[in-house]
N, C-alpha and C. Protein backbone atom coordinates (compact mmCIF):
# COMPACT_ATOMS: atom_id res chain seq x y z
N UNK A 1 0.84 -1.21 0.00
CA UNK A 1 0.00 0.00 0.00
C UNK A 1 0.88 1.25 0.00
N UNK A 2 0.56 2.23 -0.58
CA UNK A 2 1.11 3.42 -0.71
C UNK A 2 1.33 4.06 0.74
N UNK A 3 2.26 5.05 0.97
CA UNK A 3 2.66 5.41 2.37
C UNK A 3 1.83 6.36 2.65
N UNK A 4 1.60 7.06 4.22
CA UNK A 4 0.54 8.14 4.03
C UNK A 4 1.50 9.76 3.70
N UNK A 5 0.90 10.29 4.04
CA UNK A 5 0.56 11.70 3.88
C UNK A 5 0.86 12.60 4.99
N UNK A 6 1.62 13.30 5.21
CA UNK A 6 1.79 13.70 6.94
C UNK A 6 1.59 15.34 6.26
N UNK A 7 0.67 15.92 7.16
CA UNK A 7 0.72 17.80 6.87
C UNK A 7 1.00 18.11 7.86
N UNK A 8 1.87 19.31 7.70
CA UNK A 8 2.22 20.33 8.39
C UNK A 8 1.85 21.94 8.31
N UNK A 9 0.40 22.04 9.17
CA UNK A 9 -0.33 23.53 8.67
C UNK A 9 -0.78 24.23 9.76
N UNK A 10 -0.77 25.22 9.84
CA UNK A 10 -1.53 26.20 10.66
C UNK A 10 -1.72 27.33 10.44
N UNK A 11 -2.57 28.34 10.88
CA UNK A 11 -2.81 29.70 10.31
C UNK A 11 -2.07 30.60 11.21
N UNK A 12 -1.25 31.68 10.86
CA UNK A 12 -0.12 32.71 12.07
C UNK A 12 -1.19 33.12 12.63
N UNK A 13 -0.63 32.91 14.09
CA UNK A 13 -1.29 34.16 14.64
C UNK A 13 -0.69 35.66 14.99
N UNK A 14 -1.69 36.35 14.54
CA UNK A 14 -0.84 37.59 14.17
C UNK A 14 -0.35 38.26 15.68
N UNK A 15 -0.85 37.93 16.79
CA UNK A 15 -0.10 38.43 18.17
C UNK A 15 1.29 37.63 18.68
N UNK A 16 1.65 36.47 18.03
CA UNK A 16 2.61 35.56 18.74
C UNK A 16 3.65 35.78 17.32
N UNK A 17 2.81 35.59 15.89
CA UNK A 17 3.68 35.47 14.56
C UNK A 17 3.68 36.62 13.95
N UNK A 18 3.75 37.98 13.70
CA UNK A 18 3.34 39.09 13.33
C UNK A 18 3.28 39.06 11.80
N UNK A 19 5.31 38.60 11.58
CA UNK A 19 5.99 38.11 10.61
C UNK A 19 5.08 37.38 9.69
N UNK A 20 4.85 36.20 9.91
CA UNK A 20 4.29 35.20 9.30
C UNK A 20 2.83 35.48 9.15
N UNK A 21 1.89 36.27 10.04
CA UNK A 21 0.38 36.82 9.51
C UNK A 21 0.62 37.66 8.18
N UNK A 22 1.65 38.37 8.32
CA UNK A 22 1.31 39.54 7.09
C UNK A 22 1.68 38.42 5.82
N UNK A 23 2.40 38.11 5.52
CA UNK A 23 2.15 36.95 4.37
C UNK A 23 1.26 35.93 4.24
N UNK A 24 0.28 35.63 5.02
CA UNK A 24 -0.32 34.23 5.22
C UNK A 24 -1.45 34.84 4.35
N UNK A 25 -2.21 33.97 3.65
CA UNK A 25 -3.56 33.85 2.98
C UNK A 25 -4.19 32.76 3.60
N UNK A 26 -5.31 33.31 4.47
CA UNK A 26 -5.49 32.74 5.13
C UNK A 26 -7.00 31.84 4.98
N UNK A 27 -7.61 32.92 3.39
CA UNK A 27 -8.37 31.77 2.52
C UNK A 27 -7.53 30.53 1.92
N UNK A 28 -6.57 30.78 1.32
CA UNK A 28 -5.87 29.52 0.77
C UNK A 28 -5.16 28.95 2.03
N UNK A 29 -4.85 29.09 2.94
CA UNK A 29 -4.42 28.24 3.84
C UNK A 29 -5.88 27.05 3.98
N UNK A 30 -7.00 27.94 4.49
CA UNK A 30 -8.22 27.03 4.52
C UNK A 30 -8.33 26.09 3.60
N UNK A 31 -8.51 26.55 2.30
CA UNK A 31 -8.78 25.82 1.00
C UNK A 31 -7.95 24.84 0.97
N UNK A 32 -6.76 25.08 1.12
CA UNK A 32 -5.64 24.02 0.94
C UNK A 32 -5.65 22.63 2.13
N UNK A 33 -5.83 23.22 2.94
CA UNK A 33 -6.11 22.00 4.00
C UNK A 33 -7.64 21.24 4.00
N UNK A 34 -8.41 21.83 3.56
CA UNK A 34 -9.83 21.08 3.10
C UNK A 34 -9.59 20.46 1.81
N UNK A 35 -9.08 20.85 0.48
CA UNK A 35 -8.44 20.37 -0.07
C UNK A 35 -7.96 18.77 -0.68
N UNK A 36 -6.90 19.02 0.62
CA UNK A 36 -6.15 18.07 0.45
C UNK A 36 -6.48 16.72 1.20
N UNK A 37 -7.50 16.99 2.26
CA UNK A 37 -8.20 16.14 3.21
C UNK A 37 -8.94 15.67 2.17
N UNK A 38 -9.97 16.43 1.26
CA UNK A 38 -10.68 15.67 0.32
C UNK A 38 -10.38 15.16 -0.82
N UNK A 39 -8.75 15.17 -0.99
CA UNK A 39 -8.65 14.22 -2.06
C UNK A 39 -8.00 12.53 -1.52
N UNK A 40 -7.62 13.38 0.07
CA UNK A 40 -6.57 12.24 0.75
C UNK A 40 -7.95 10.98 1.04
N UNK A 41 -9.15 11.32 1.98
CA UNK A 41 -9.47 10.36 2.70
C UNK A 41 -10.28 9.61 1.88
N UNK A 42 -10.44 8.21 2.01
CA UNK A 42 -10.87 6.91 1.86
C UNK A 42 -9.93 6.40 0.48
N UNK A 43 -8.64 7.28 0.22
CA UNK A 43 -7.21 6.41 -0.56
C UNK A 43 -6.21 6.64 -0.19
N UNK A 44 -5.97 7.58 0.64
CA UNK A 44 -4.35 7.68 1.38
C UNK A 44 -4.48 7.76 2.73
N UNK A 45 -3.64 7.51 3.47
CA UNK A 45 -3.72 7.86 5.30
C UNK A 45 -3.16 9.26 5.26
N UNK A 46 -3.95 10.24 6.22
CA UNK A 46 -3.38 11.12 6.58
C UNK A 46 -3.01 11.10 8.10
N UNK A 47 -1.48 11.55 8.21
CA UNK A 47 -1.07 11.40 9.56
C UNK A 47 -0.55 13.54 9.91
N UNK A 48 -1.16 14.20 11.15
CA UNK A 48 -1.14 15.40 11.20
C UNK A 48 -0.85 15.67 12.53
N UNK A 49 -0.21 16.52 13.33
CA UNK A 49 -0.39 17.37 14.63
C UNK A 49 -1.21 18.18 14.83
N UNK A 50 -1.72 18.15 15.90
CA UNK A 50 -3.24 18.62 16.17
C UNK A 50 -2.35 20.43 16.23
N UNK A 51 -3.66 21.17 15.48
CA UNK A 51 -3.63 22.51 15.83
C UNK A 51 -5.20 23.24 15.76
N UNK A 52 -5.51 23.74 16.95
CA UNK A 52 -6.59 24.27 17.31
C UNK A 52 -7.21 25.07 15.61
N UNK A 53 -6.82 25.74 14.88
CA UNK A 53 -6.82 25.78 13.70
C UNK A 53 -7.59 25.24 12.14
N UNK A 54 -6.56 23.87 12.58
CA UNK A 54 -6.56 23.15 11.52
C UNK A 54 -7.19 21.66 11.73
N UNK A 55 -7.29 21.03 13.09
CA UNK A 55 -8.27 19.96 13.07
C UNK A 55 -9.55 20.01 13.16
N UNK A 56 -10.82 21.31 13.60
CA UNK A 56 -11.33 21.32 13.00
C UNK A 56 -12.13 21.62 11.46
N UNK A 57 -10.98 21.92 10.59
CA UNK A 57 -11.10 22.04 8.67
C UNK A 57 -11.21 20.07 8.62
N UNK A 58 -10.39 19.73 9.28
CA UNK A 58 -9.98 18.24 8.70
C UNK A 58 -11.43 17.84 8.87
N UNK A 59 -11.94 17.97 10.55
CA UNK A 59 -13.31 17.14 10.63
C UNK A 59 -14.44 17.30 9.71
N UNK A 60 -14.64 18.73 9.39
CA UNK A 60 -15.51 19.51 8.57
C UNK A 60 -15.70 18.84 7.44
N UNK A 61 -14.30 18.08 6.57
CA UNK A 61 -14.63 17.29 5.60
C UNK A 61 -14.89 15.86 5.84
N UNK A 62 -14.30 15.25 6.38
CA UNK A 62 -14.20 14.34 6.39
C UNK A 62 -15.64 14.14 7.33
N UNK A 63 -16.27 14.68 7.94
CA UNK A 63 -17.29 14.06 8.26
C UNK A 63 -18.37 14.09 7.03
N UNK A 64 -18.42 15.08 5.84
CA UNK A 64 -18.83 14.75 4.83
C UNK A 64 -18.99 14.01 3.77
N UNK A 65 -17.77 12.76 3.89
CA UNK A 65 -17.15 11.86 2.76
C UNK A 65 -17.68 10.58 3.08
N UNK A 66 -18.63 10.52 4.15
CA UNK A 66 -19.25 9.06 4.32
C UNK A 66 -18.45 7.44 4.57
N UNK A 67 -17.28 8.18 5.09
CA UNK A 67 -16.28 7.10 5.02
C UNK A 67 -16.19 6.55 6.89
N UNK A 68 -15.33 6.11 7.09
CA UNK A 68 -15.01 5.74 8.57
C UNK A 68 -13.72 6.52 9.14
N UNK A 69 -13.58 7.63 8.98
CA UNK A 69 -12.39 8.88 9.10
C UNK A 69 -11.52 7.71 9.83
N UNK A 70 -11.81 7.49 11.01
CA UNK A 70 -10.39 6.67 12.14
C UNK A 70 -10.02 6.12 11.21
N UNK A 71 -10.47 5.20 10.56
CA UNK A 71 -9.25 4.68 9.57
C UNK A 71 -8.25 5.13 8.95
N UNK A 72 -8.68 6.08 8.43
CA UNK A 72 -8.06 7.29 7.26
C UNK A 72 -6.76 7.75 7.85
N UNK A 73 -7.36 8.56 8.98
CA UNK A 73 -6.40 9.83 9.66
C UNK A 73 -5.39 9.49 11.18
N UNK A 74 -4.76 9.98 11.21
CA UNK A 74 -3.95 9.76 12.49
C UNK A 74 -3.81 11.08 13.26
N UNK A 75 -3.92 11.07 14.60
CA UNK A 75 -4.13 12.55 14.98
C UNK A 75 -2.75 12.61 15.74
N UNK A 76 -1.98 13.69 16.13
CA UNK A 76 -1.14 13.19 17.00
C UNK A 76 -1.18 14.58 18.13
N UNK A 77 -1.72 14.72 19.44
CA UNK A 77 -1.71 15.49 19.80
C UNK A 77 -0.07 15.39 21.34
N UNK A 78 0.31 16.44 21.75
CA UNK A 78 1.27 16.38 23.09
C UNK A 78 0.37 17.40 24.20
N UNK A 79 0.23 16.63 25.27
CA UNK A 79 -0.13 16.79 26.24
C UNK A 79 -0.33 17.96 26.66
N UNK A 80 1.51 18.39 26.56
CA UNK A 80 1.28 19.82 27.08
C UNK A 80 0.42 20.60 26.51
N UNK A 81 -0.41 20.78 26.03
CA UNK A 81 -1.69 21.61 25.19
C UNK A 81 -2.74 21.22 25.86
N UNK A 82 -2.94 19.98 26.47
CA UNK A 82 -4.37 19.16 27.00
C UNK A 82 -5.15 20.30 27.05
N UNK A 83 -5.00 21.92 27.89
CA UNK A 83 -6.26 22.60 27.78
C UNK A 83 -6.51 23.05 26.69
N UNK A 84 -5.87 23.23 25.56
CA UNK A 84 -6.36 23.63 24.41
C UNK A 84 -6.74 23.08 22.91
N UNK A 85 -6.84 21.69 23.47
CA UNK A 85 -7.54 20.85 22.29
C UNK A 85 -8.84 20.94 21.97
N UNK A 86 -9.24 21.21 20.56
CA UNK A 86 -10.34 21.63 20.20
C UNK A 86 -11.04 19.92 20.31
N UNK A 87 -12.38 20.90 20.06
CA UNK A 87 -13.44 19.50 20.96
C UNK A 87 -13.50 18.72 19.46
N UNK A 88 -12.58 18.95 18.47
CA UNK A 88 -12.78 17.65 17.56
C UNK A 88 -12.09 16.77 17.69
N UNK A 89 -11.14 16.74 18.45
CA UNK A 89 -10.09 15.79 19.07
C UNK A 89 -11.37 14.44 19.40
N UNK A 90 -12.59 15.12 19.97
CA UNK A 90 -13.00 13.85 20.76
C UNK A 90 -13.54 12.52 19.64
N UNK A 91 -14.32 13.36 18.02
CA UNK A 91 -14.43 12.68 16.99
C UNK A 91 -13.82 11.90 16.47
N UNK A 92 -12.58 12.35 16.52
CA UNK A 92 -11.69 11.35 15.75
C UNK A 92 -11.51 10.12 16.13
N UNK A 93 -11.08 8.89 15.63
CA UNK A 93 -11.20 7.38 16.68
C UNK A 93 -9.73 7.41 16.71
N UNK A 94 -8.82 8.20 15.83
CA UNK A 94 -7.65 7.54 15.96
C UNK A 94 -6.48 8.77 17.04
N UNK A 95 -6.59 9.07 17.97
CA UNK A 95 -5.61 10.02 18.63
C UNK A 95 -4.72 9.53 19.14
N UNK A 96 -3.30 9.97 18.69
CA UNK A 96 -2.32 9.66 19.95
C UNK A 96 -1.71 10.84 20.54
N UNK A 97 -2.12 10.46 22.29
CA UNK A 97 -1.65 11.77 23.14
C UNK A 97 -0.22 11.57 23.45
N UNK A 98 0.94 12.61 23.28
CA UNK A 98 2.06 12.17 23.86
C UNK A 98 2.66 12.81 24.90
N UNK A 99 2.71 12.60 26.06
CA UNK A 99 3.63 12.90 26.77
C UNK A 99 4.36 14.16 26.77
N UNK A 100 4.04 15.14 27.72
CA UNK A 100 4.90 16.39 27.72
C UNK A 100 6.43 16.21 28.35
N UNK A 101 7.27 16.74 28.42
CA UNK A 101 8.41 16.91 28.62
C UNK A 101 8.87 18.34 29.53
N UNK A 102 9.06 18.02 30.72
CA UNK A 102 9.48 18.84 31.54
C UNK A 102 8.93 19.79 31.91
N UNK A 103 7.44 19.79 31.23
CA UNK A 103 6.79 21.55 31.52
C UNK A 103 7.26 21.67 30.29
N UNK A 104 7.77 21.68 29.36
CA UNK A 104 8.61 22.63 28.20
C UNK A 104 7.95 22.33 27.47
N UNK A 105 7.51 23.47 26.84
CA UNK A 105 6.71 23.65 25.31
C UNK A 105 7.72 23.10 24.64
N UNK A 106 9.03 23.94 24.26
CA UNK A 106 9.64 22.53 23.14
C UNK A 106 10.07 22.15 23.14
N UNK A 107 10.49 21.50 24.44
CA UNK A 107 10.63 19.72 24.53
C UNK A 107 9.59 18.65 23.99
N UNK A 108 8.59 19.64 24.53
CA UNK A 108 7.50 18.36 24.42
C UNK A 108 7.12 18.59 22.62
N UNK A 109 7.16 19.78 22.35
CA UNK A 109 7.09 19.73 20.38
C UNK A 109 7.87 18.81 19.81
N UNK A 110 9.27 18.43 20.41
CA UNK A 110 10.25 18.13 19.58
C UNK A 110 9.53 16.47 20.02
N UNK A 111 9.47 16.16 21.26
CA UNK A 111 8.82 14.98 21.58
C UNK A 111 7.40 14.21 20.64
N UNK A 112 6.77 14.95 20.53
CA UNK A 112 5.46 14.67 19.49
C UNK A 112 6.27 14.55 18.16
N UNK A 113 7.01 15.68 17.59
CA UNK A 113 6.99 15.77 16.15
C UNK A 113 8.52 14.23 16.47
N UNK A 114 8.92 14.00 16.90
CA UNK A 114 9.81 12.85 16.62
C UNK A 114 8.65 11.86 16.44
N UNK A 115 7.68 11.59 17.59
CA UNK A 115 7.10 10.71 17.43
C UNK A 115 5.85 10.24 16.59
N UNK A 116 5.75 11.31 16.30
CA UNK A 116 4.85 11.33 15.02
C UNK A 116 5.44 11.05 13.52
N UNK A 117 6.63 11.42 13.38
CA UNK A 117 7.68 11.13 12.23
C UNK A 117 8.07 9.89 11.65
N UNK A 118 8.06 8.84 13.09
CA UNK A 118 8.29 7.67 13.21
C UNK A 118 7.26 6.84 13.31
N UNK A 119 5.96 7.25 12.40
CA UNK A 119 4.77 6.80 12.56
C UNK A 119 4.73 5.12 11.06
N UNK A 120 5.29 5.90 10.48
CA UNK A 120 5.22 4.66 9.42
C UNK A 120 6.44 5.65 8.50
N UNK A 121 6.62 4.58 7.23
CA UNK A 121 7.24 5.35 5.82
C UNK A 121 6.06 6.08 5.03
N UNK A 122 6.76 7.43 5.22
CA UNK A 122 5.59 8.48 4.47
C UNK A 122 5.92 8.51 3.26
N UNK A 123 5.12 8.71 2.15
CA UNK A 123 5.05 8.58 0.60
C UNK A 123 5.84 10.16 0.34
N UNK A 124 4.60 10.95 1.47
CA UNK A 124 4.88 12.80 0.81
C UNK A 124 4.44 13.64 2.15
N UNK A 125 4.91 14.71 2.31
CA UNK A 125 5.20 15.55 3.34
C UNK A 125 4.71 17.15 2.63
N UNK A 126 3.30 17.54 3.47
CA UNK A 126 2.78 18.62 2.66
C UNK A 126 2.63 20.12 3.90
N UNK A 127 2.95 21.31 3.27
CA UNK A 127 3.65 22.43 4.03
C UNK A 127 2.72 22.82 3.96
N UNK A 128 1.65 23.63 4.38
CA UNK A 128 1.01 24.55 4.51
C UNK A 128 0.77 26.08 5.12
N UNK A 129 1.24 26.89 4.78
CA UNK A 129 0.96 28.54 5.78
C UNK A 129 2.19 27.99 7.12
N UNK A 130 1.44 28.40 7.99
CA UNK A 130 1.99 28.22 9.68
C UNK A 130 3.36 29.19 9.49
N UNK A 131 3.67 28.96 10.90
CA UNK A 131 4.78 29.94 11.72
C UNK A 131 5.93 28.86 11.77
N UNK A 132 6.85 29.27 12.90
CA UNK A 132 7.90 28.67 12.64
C UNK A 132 8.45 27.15 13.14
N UNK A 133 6.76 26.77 13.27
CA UNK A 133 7.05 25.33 13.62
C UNK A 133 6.93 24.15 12.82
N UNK A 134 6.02 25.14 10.92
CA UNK A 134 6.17 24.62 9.89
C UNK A 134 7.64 24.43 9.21
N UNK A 135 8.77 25.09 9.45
CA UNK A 135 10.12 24.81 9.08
C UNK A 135 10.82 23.87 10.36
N UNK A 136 10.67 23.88 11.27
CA UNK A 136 11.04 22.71 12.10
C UNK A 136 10.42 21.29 11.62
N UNK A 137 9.43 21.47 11.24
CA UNK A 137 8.78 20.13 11.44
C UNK A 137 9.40 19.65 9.66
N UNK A 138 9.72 20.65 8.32
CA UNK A 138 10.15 20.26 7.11
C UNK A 138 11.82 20.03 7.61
N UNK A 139 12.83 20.41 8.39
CA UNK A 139 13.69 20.01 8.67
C UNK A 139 13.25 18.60 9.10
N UNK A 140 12.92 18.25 9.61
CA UNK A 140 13.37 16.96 11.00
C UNK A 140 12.04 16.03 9.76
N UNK A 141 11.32 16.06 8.77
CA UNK A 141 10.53 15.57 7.97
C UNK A 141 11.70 14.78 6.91
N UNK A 142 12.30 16.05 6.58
CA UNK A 142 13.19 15.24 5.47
C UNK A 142 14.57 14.55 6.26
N UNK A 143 14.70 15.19 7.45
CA UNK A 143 15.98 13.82 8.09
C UNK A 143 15.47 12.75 8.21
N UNK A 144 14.45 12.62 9.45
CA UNK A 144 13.98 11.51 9.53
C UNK A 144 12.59 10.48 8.35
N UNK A 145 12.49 11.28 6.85
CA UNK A 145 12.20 10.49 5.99
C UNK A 145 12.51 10.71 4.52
N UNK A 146 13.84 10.77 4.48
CA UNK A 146 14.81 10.78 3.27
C UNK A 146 14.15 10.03 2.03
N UNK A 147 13.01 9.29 2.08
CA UNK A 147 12.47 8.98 0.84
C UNK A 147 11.61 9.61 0.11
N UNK A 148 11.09 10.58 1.02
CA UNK A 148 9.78 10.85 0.66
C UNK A 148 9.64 12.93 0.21
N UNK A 149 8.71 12.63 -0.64
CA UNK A 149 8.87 14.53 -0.96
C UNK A 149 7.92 15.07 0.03
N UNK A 150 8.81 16.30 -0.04
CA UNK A 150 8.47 17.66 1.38
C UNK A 150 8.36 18.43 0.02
N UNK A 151 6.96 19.11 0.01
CA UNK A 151 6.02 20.14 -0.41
C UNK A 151 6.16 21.07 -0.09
N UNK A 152 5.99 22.10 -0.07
CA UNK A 152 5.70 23.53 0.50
C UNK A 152 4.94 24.39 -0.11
N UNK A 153 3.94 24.42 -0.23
CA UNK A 153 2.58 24.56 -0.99
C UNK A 153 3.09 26.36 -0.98
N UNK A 154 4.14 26.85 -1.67
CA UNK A 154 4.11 28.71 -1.35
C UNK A 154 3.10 29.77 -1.45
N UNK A 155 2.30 29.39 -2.31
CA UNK A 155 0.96 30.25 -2.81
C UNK A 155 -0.07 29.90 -0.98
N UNK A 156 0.38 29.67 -0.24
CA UNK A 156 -0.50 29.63 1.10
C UNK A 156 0.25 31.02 2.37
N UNK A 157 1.32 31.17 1.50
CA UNK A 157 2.26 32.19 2.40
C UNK A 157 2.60 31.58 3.79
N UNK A 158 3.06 32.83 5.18
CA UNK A 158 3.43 32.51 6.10
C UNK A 158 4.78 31.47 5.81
N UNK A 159 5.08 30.83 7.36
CA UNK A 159 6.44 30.40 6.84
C UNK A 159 6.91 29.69 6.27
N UNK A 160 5.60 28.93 5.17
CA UNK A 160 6.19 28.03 4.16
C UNK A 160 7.45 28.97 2.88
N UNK A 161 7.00 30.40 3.08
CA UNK A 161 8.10 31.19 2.14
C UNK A 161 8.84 30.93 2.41
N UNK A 162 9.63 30.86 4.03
CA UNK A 162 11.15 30.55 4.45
C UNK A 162 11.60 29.32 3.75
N UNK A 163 10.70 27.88 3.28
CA UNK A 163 11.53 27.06 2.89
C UNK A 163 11.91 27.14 1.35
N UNK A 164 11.64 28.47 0.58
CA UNK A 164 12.09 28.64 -0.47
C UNK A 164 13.34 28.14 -1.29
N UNK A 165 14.83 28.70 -0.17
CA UNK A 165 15.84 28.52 -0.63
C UNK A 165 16.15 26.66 -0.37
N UNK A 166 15.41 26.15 0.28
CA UNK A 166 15.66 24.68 1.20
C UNK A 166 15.05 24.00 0.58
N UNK A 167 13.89 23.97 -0.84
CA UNK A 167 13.12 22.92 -1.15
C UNK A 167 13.24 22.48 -2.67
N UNK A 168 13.83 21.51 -2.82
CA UNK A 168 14.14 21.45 -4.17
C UNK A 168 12.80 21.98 -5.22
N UNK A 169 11.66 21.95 -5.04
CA UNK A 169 10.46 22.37 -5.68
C UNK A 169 10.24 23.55 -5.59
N UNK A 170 10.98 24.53 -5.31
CA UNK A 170 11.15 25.93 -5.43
C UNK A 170 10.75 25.89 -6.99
N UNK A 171 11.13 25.49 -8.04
CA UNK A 171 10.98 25.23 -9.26
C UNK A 171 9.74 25.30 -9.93
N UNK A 172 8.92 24.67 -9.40
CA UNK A 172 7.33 24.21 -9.44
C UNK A 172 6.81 25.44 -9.25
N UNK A 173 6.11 25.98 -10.50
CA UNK A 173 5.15 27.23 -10.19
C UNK A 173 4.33 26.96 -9.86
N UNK A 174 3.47 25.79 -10.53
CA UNK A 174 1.84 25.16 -9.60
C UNK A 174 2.11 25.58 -8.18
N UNK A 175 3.13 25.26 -7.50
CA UNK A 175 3.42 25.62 -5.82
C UNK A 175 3.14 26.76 -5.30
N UNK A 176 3.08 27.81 -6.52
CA UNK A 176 3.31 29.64 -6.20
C UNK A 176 1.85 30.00 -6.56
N UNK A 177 1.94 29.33 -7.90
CA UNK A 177 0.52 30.20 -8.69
C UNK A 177 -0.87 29.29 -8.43
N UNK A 178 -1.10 28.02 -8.46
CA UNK A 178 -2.34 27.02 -8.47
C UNK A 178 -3.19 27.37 -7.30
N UNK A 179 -4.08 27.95 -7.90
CA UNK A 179 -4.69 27.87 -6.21
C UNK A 179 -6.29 26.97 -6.33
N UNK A 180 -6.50 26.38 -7.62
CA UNK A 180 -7.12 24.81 -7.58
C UNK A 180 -6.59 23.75 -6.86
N UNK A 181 -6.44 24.02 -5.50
CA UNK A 181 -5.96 22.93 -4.65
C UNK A 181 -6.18 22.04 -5.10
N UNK A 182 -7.29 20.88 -5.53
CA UNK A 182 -7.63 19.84 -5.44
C UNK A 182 -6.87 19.49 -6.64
N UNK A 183 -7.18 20.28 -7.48
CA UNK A 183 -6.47 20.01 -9.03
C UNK A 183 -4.75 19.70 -8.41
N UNK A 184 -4.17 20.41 -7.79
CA UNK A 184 -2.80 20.43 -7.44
C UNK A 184 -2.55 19.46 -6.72
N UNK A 185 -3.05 18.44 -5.41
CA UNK A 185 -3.03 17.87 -5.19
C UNK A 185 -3.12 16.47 -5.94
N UNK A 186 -4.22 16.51 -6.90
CA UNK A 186 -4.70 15.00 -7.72
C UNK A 186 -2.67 15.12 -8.38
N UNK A 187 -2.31 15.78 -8.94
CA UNK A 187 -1.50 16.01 -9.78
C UNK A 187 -0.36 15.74 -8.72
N UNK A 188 0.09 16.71 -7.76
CA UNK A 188 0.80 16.16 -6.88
C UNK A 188 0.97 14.93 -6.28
N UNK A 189 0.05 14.42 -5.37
CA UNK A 189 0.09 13.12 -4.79
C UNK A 189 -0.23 11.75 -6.20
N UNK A 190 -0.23 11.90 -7.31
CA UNK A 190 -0.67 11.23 -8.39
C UNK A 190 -1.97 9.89 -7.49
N UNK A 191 -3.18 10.96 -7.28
CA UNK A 191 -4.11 10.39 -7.15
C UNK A 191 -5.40 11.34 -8.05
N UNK A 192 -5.86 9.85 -9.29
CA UNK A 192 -6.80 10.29 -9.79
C UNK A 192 -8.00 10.75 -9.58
N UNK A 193 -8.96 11.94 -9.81
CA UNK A 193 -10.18 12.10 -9.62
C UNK A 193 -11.30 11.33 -9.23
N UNK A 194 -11.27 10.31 -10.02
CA UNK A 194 -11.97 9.42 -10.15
C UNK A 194 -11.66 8.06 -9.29
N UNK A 195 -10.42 8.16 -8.66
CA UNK A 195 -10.55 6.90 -7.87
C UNK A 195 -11.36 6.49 -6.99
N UNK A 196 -11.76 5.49 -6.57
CA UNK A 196 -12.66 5.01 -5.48
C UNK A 196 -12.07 5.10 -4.32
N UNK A 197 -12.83 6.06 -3.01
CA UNK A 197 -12.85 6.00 -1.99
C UNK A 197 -13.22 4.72 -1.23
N UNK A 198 -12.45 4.13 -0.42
CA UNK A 198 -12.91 3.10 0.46
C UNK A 198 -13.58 3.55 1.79
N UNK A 199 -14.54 2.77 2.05
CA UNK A 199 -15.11 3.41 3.44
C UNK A 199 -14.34 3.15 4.42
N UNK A 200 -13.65 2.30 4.42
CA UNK A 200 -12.44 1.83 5.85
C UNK A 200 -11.72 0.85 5.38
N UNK A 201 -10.24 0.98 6.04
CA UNK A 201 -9.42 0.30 5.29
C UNK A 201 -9.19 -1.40 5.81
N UNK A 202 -8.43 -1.84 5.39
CA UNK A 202 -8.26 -3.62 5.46
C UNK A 202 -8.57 -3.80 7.04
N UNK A 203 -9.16 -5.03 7.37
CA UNK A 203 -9.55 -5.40 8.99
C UNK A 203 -8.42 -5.45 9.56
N UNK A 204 -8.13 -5.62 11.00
CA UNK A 204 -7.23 -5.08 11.68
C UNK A 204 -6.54 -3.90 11.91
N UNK A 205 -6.67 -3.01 11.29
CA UNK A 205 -6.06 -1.29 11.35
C UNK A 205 -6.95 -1.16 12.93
N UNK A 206 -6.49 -0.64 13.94
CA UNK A 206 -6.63 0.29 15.20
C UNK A 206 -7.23 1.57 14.94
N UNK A 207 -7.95 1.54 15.75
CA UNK A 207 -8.66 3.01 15.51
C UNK A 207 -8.69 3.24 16.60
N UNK A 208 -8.38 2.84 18.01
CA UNK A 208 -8.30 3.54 19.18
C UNK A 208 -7.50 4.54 19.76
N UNK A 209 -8.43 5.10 20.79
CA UNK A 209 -7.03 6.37 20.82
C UNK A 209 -6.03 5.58 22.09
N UNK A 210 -4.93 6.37 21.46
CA UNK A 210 -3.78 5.55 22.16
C UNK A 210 -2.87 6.92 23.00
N UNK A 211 -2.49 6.11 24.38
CA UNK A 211 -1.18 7.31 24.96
C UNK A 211 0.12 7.16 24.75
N UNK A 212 1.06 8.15 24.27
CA UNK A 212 2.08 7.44 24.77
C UNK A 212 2.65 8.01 26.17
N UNK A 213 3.59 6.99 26.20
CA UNK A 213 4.42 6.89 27.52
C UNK A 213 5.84 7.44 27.67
């Protein structure tokens, strides 16, 4: 089976990211992450870090696609946030909570995004908008999965611009100019229009939410 799909998205916030709001489009950030959820679920796994943001766009579709989402998606949230997980966390069947680290916000980031990295072999690695935890997470994406292509969708702004000089697809105008997400995606992930969605994937896949330790 084909590998999944891991995104990396969020919208700046303009009091914490100032930088990264004034470039962000924050319609195509939306578009792009609804998007790509609706070309991904019931033929690719999507595996994501929870952001107050951006997991509820994911639910929004995917509760529309008539499929069995837990199968599909992988959530990966870190602890240290517990008060600020949006209440779609509770929908999803598939969450894994991980473990904060010391009190430290990024300890415990670097803790999730390792462990989320090491989730399976990813096919493709997709950038969306966000601040500067979208270039951490495309660093430590392409160390720890040297097979697979890292995206950076630029036409979404925010700090996917920084990986300009760093992404071999700097090249790719679809990346700058397309803003037919879906079209860009079918074309990107080489998944056809027309393929058949499965409602849930092969028996035995887990859909429970899981902690780690």
């Amino acid at each position: 089976m084909t590998g999944p799909v891991f995104l990396s998205a969020s919208i700046p916030d303009p009091r914490r990211s100032p930088e990264y709001a004034k470039t962000a489009d924050t319609v195509a950030i939306t578009s792009a992450v609804s998007a790509l959820v609706h070309v991904l679920l019931g033929r690719r796994h999507l595996v994501w870090g929870g952001h107050p943001a951006i997991t509820p766009m994911i639910w929004a579709v995917a509760e529309d696609l008539g499929i069995n989402y837990g199968d599909w998606v992988t959530l990966y949230q870190s602890n240290f946030f517990a008060e600020e997980f949006p209440e779609e966390n509770e929908k999803f069947k598939n969450v894994i909570y991980v473990d904060s680290v010391d009190n430290s916000r990024d300890k415990s980031l670097v803790r999730m995004r390792e462990e989320m990295l090491a989730h399976d072999r990813f096919q493709t690695g997709i950038f969306i908008g966000g601040m500067e935890g979208i270039v951490d997470e495309f660093e430590l994406f392409r160390s720890m999965q040297p097979q697979a292509n890292a995206i950076p969708i630029f036409s979404t702004g925010g700090a996917v611009l920084d990986l300009t000089n760093r992404s071999d697809r700097n090249a790719n105008s679809d990346l700058w100019d397309e803003m037919d997400y879906v079209k860009l995606f079918n074309n990107l992930l080489e998944i056809s229009a027309s393929e058949n969605r499965e409602p849930s994937r092969e028996p035995g896949v887990t859909t429970a939410t899981h902690i780690k330790s």
